[in-house]
PDB file of N, CA and C in Angstrom:
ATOM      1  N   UNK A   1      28.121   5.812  22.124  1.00  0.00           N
ATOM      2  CA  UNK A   1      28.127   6.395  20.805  1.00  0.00           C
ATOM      3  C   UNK A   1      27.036   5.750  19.963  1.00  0.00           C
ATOM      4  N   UNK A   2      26.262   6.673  19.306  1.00  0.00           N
ATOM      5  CA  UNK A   2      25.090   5.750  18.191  1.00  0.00           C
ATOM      6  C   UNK A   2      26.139   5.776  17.397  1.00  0.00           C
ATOM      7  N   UNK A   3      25.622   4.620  16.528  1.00  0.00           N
ATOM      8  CA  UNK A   3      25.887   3.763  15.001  1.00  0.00           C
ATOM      9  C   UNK A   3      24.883   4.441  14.473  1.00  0.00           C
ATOM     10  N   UNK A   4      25.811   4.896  13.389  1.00  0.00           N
ATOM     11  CA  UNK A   4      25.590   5.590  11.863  1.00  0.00           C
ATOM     12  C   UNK A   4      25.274   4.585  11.185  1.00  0.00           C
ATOM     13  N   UNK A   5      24.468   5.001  10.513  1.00  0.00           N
ATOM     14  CA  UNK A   5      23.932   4.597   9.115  1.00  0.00           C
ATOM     15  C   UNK A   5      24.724   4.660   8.325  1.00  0.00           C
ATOM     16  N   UNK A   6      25.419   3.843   7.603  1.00  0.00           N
ATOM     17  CA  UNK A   6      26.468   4.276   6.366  1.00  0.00           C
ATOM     18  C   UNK A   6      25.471   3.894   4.969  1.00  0.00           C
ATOM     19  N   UNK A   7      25.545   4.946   3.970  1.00  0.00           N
ATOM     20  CA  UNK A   7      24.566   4.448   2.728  1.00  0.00           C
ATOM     21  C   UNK A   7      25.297   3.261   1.987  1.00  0.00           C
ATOM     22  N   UNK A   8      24.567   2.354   1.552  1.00  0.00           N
ATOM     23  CA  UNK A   8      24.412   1.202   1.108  1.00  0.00           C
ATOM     24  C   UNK A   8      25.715   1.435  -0.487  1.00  0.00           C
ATOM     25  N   UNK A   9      26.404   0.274  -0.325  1.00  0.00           N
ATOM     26  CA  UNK A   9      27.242   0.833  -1.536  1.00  0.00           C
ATOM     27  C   UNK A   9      26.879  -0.117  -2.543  1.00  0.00           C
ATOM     28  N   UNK A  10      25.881  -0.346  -3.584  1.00  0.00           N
ATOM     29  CA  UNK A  10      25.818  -1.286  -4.549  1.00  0.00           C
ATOM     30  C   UNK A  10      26.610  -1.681  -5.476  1.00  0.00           C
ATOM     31  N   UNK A  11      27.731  -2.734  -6.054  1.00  0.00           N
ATOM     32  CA  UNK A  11      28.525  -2.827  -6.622  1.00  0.00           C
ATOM     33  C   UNK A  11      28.695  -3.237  -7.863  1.00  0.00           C
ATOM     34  N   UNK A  12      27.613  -3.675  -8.003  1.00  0.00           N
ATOM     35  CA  UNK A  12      27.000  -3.785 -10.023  1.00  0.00           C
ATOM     36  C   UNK A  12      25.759  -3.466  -9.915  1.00  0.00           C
ATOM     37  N   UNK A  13      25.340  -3.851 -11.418  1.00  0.00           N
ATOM     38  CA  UNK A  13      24.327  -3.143 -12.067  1.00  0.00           C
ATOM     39  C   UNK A  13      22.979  -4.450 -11.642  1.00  0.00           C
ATOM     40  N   UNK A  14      23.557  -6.069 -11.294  1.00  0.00           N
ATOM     41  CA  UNK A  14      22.889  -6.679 -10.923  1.00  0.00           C
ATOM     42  C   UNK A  14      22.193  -6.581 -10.081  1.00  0.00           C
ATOM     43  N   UNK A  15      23.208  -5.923  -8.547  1.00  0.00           N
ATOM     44  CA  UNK A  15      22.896  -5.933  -7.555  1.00  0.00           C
ATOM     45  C   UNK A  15      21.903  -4.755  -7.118  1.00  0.00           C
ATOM     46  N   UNK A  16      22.464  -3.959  -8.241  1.00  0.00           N
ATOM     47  CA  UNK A  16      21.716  -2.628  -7.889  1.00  0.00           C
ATOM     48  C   UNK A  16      20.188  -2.676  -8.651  1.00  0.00           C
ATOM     49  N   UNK A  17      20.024  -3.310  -9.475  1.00  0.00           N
ATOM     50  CA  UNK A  17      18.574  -4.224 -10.046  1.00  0.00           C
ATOM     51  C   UNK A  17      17.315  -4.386  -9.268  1.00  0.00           C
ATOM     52  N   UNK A  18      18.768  -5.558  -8.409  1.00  0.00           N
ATOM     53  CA  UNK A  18      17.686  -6.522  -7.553  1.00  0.00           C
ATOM     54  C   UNK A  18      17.472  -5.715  -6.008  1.00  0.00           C
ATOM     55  N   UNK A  19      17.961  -4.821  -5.774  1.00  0.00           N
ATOM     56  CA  UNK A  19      17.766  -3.554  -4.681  1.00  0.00           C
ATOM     57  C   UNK A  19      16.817  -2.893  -5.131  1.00  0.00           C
ATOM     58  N   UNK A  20      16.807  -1.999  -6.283  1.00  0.00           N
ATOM     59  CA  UNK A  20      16.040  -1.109  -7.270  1.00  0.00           C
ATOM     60  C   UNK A  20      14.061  -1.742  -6.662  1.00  0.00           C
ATOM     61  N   UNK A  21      14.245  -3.479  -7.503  1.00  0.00           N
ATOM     62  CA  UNK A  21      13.099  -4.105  -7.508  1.00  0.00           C
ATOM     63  C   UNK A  21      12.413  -4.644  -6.018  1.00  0.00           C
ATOM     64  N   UNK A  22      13.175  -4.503  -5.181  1.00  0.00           N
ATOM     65  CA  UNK A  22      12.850  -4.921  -3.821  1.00  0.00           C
ATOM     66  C   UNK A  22      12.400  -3.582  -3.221  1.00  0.00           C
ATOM     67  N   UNK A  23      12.743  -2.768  -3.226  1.00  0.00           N
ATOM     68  CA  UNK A  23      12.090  -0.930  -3.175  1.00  0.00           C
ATOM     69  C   UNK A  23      10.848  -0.699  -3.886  1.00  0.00           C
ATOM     70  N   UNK A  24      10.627  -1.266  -5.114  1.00  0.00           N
ATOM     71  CA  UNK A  24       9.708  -0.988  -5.946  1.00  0.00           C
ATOM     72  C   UNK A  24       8.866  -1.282  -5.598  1.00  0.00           C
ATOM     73  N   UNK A  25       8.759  -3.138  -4.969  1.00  0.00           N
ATOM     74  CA  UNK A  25       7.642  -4.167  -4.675  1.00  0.00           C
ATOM     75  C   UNK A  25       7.254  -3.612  -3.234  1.00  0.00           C
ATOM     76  N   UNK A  26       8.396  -2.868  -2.132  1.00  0.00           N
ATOM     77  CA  UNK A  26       7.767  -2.799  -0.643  1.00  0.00           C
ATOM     78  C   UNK A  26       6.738  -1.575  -1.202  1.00  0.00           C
ATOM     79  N   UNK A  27       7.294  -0.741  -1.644  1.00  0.00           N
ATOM     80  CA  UNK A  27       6.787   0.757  -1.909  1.00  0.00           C
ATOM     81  C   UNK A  27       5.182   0.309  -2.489  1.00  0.00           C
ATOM     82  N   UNK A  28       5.145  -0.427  -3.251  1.00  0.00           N
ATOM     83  CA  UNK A  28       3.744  -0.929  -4.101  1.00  0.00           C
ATOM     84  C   UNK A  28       2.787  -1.135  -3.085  1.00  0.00           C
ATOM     85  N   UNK A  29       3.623  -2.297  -2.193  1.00  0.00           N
ATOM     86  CA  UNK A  29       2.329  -3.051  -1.040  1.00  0.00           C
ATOM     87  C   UNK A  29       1.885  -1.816  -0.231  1.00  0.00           C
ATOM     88  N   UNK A  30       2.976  -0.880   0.199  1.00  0.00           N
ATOM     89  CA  UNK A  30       2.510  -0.201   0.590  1.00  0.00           C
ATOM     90  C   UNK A  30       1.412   0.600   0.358  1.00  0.00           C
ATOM     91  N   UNK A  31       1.647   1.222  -1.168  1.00  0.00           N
ATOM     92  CA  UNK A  31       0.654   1.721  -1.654  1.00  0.00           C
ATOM     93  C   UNK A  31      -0.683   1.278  -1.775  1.00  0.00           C
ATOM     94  N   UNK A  32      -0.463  -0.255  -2.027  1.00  0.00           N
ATOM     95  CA  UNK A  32      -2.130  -0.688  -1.652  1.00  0.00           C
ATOM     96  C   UNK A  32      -2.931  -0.817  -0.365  1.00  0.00           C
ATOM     97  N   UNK A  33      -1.702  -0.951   0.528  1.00  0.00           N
ATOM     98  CA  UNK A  33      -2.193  -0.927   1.680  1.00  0.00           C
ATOM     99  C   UNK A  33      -2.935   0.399   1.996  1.00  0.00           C
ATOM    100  N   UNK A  34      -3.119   1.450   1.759  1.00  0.00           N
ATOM    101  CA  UNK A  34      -3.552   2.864   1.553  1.00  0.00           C
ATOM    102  C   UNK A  34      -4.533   2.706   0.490  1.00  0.00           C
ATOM    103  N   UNK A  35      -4.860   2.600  -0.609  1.00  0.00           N
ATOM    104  CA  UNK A  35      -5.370   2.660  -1.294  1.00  0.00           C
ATOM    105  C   UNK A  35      -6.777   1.625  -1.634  1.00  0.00           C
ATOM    106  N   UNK A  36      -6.294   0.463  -0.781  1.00  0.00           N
ATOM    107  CA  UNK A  36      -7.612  -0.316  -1.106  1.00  0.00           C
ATOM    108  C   UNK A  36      -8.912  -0.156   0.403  1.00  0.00           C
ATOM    109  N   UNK A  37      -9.949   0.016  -0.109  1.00  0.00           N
ATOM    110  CA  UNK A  37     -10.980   0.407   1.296  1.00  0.00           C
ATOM    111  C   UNK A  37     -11.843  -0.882   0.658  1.00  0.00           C
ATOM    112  N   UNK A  38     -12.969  -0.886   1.489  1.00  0.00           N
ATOM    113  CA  UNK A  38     -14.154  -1.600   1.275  1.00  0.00           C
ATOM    114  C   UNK A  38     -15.176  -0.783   1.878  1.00  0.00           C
ATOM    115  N   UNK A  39     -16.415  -1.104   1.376  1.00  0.00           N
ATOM    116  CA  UNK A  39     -17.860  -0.155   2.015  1.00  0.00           C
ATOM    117  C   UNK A  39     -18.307  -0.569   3.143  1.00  0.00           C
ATOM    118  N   UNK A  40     -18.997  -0.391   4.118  1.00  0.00           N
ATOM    119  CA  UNK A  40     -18.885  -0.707   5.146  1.00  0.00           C
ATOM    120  C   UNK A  40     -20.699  -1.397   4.887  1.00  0.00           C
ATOM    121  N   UNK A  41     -20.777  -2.590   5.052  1.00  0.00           N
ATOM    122  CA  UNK A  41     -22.491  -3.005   4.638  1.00  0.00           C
ATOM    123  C   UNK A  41     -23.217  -2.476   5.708  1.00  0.00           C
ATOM    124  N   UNK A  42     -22.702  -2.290   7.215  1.00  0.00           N
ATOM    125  CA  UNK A  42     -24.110  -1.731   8.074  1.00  0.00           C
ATOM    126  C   UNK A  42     -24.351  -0.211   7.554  1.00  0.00           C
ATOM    127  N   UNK A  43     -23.533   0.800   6.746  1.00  0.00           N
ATOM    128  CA  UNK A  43     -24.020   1.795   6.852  1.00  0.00           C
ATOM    129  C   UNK A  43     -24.664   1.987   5.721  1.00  0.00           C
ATOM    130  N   UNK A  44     -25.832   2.744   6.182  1.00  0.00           N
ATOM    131  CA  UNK A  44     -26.726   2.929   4.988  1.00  0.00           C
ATOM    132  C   UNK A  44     -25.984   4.066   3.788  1.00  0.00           C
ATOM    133  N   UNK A  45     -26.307   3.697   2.500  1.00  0.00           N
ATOM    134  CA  UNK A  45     -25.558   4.619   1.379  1.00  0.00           C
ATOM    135  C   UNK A  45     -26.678   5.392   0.821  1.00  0.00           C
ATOM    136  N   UNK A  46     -26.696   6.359   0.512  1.00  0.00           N
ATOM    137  CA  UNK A  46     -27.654   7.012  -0.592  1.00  0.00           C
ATOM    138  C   UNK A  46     -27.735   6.533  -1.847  1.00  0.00           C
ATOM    139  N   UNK A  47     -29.040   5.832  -1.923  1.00  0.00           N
ATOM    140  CA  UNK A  47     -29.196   5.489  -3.660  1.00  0.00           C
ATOM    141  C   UNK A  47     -29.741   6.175  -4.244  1.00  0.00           C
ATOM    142  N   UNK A  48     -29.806   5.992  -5.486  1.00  0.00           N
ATOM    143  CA  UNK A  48     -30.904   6.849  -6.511  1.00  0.00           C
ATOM    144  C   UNK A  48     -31.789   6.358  -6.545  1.00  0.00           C
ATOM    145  N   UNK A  49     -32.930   5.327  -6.145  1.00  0.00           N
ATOM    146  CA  UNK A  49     -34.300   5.271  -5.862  1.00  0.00           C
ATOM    147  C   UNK A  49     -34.547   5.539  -4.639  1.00  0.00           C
ATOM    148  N   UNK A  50     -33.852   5.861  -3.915  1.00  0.00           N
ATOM    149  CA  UNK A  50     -34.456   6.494  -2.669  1.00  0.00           C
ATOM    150  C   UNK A  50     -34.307   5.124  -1.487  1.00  0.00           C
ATOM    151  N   UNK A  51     -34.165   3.879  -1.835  1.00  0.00           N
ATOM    152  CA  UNK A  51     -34.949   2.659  -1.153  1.00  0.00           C
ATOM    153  C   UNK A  51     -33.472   2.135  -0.774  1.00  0.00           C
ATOM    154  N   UNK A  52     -33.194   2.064   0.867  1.00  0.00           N
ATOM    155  CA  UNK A  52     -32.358   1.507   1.276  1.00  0.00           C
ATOM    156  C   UNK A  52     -32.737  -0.019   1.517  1.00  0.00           C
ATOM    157  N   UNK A  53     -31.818  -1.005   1.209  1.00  0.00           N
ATOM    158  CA  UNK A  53     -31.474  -2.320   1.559  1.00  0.00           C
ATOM    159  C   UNK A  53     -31.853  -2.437   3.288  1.00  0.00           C
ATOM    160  N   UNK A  54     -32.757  -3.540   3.921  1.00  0.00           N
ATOM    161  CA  UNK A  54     -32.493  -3.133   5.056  1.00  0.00           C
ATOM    162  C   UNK A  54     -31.933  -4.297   5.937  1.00  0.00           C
ATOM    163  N   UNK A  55     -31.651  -3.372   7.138  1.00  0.00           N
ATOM    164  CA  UNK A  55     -30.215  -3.824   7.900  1.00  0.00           C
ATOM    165  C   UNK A  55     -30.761  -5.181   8.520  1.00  0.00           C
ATOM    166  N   UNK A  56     -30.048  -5.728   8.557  1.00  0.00           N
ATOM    167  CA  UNK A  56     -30.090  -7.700   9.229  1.00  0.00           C
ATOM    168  C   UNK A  56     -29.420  -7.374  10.416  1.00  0.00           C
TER     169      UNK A  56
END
């Protein structure tokens, strides 16, 4: 037999707080984890003088 998931029963307003804020903070990292990139330095970018940096 699988085991069910039973939903979480929070029993005050404390507890349900500090649940609330632990959802908030994974959900966040997550979001940065998605959201933050960096440029990649070997590839060349299009500038507006025309004059690429060149590659080392």
């Amino acid at each position: 037999m699988a085991g069910h998931q039973r939903e979480r029963v929070i029993q005050d307003q404390v507890h349900q707080n500090q649940f609330l804020r632990k959802q908030y903070l994974q959900e966040l990292c997550m979001q940065k984890l998605y959201m933050e990139y960096h440029v990649n330095p070997l590839e060349r970018l299009h500038d507006t003088l025309g004059v690429y940096p060149p590659l080392t």
